[in-house]
C-alpha atoms as a PDB file:
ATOM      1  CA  UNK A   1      20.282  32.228  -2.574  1.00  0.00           C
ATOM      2  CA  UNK A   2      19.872  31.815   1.336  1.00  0.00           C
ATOM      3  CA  UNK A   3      16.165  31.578   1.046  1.00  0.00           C
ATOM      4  CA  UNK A   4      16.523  28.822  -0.989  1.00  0.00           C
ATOM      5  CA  UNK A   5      18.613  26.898   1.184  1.00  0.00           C
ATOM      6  CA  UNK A   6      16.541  27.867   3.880  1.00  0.00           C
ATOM      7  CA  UNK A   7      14.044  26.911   1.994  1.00  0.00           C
ATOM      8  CA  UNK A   8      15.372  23.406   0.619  1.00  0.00           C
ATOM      9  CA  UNK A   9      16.349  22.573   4.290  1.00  0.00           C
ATOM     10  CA  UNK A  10      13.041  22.794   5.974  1.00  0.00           C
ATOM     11  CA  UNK A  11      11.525  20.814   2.553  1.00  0.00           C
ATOM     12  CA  UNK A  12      13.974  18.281   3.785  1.00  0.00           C
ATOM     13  CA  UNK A  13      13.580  18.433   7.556  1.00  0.00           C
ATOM     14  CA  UNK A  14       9.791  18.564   7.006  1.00  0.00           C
ATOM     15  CA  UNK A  15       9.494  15.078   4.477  1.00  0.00           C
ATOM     16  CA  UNK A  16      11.914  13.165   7.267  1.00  0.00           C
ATOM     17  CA  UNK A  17       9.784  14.684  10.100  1.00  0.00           C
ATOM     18  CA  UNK A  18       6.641  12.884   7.866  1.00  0.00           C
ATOM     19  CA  UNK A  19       8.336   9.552   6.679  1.00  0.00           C
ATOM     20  CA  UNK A  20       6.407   6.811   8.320  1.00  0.00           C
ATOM     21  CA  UNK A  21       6.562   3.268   8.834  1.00  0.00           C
ATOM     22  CA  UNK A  22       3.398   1.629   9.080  1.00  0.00           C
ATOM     23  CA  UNK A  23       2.360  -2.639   9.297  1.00  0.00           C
ATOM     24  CA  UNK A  24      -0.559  -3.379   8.823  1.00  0.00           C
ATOM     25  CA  UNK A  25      -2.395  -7.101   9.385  1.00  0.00           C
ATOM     26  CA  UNK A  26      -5.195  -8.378   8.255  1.00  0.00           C
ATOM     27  CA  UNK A  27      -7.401 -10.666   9.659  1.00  0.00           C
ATOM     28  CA  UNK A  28     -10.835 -10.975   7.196  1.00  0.00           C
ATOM     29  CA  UNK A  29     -11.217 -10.988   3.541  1.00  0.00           C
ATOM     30  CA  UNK A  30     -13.952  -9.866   0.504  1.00  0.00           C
ATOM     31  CA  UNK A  31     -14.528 -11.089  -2.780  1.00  0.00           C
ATOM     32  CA  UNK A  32     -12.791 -14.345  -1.969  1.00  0.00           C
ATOM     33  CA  UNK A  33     -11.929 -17.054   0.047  1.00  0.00           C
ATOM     34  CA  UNK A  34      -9.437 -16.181   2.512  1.00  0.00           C
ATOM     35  CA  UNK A  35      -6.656 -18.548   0.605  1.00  0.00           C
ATOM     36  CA  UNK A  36      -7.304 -16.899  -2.223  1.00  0.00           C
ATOM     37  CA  UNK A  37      -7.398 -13.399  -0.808  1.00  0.00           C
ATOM     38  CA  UNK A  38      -4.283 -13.899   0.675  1.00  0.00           C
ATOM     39  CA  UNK A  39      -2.676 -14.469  -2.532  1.00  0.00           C
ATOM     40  CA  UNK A  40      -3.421 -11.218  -3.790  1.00  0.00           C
ATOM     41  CA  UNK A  41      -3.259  -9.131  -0.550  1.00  0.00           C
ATOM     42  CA  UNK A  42      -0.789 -10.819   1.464  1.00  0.00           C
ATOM     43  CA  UNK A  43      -1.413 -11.637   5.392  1.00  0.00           C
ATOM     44  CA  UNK A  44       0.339  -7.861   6.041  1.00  0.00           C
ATOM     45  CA  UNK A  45       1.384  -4.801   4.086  1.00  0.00           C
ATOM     46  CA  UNK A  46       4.405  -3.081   5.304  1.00  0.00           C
ATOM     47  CA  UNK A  47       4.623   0.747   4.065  1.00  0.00           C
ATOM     48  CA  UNK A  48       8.002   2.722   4.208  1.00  0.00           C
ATOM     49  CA  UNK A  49       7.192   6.203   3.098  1.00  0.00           C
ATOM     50  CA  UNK A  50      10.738   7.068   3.384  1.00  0.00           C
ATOM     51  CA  UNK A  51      11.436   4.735   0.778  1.00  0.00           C
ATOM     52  CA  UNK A  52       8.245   4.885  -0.781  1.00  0.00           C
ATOM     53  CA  UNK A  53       7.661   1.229  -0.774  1.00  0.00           C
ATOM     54  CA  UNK A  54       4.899  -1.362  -0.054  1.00  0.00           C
ATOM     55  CA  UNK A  55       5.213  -4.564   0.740  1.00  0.00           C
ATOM     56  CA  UNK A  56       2.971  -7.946   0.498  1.00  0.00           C
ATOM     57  CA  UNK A  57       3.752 -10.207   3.233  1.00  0.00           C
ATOM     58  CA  UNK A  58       2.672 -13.761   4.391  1.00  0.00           C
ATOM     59  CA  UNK A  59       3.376 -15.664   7.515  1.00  0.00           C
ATOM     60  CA  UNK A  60       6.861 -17.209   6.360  1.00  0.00           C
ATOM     61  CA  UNK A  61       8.221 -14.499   3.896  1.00  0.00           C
ATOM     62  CA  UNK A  62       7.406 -11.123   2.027  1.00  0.00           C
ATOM     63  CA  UNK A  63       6.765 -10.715  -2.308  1.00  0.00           C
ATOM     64  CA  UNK A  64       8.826  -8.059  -3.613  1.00  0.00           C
ATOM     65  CA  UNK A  65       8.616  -4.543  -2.322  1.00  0.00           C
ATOM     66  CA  UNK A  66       6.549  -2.386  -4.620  1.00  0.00           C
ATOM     67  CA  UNK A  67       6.941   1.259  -5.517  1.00  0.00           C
ATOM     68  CA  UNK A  68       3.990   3.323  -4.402  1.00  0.00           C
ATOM     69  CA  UNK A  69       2.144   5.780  -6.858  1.00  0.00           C
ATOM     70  CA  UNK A  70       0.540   7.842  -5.423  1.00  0.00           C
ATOM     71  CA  UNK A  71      -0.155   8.958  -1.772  1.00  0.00           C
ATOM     72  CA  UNK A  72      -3.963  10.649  -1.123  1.00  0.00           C
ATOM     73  CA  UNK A  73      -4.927  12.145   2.422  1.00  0.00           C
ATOM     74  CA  UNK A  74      -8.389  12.741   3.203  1.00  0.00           C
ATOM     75  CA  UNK A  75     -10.378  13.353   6.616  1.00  0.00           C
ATOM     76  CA  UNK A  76      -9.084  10.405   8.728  1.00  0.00           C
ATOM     77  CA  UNK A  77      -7.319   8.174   6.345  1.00  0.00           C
ATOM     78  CA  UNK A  78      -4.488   7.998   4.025  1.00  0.00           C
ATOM     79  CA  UNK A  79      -4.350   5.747   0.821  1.00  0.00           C
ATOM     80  CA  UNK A  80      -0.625   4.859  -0.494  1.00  0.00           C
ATOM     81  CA  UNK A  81      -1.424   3.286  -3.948  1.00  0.00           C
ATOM     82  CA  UNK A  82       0.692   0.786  -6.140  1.00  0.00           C
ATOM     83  CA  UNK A  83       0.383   0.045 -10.104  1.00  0.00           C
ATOM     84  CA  UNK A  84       1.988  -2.737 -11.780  1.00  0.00           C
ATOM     85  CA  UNK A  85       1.796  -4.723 -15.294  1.00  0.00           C
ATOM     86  CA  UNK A  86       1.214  -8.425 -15.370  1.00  0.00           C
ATOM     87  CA  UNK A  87       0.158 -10.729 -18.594  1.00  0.00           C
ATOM     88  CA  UNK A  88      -3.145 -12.797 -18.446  1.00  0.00           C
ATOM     89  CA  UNK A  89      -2.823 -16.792 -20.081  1.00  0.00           C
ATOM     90  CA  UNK A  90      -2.893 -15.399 -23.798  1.00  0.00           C
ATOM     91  CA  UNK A  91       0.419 -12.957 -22.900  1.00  0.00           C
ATOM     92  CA  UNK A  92      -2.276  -9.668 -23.027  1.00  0.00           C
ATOM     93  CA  UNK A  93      -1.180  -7.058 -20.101  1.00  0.00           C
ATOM     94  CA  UNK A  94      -2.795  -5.653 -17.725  1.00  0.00           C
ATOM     95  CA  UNK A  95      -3.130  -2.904 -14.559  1.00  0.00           C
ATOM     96  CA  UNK A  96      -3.375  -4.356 -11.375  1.00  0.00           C
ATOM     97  CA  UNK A  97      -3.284  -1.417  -8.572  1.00  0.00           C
ATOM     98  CA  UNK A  98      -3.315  -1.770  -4.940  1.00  0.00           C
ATOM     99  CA  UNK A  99      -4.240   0.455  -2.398  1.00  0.00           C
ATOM    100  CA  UNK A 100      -4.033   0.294   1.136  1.00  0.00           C
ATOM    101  CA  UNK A 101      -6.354   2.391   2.953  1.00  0.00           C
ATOM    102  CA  UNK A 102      -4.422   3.280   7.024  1.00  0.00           C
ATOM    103  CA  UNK A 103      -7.211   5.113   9.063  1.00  0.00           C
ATOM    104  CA  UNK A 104      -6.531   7.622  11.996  1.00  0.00           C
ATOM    105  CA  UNK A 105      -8.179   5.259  14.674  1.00  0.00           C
ATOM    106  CA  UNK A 106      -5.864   2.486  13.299  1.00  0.00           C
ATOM    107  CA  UNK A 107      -7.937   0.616  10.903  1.00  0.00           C
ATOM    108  CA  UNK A 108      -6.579  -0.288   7.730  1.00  0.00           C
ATOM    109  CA  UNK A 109      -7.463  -1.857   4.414  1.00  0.00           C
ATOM    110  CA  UNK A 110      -5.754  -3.443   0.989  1.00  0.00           C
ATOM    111  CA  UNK A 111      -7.988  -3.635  -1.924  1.00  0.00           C
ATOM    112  CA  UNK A 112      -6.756  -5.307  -5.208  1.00  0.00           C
ATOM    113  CA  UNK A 113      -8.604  -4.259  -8.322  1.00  0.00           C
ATOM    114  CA  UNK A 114      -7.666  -5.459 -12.120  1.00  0.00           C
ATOM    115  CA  UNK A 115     -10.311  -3.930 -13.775  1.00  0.00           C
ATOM    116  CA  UNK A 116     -12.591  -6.287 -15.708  1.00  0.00           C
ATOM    117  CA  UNK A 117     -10.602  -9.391 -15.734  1.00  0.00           C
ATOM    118  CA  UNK A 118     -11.419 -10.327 -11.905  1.00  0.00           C
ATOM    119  CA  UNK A 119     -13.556  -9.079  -8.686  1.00  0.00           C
ATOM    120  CA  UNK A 120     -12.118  -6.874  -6.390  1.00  0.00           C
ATOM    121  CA  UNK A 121     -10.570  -8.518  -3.033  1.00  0.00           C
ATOM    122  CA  UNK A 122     -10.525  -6.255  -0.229  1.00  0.00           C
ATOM    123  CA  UNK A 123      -8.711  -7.649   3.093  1.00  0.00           C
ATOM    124  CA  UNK A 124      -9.439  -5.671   6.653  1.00  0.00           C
ATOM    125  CA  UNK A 125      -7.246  -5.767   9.784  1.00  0.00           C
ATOM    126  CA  UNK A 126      -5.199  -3.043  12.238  1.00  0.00           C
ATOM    127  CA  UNK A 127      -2.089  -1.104  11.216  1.00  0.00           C
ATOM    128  CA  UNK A 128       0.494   0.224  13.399  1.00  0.00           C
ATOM    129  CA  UNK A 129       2.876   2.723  12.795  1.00  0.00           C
ATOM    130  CA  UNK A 130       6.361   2.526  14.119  1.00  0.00           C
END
């Protein structure tokens, strides 16, 4: 019974020691017009880890925070993915996912995807962690 209170404490201790907070801006845009990139990706992405939430934002105001799904390291970057259902004109649903891609060097990138129905928009700026 200790060692698993020993145990459960240094679980804890360890994923507050990790929890991050991380903005990230962009300033260029792919596979569409900067207004209409901006739409999708927002100016900035805010990530709480501790609360394991993204967040679209824009110049005067932030969308709704979004839960992320899934969290993938890998050599020098770290992608914190989000999934969520939305209806096309007819009322059909569909996956769009987000990922934002924070590199070591401070780099980061959001890339919207929705399968078929439209072109990828990546946007490209700096995060920051704080």
């Amino acid at each position: 019974m200790k060692n698993a209170i020993l145990t459960l404490l240094f679980a804890i201790c360890a994923s507050t020691a990790t929890a991050e907070q991380i903005l990230c801006e962009f300033d260029s845009w792919r596979g569409a017009s900067k207004k209409i990139g901006v739409t999708w990706t927002g100016e900035k992405v805010f990530i709480d880890t501790r609360q394991n939430l993204v967040q679209r934002g824009l110049s005067d105001g932030w969308y709704e925070a979004q839960g992320i799904s899934q969290i993938s390291k890998a050599g020098n970057f770290t992608t914190y993915t989000t999934q969520n259902q939305a209806n096309d004109s007819t009322g059909r649903s569909y996956t769009i996912t987000m990922s934002v891609r924070v590199y070591a060097e401070g780099k980061g990138t959001a890339r919207i995807s929705a399968g078929a129905r439209m072109q990828d928009i990546t946007a490209s700026g700096r995060c920051t962690k704080g």
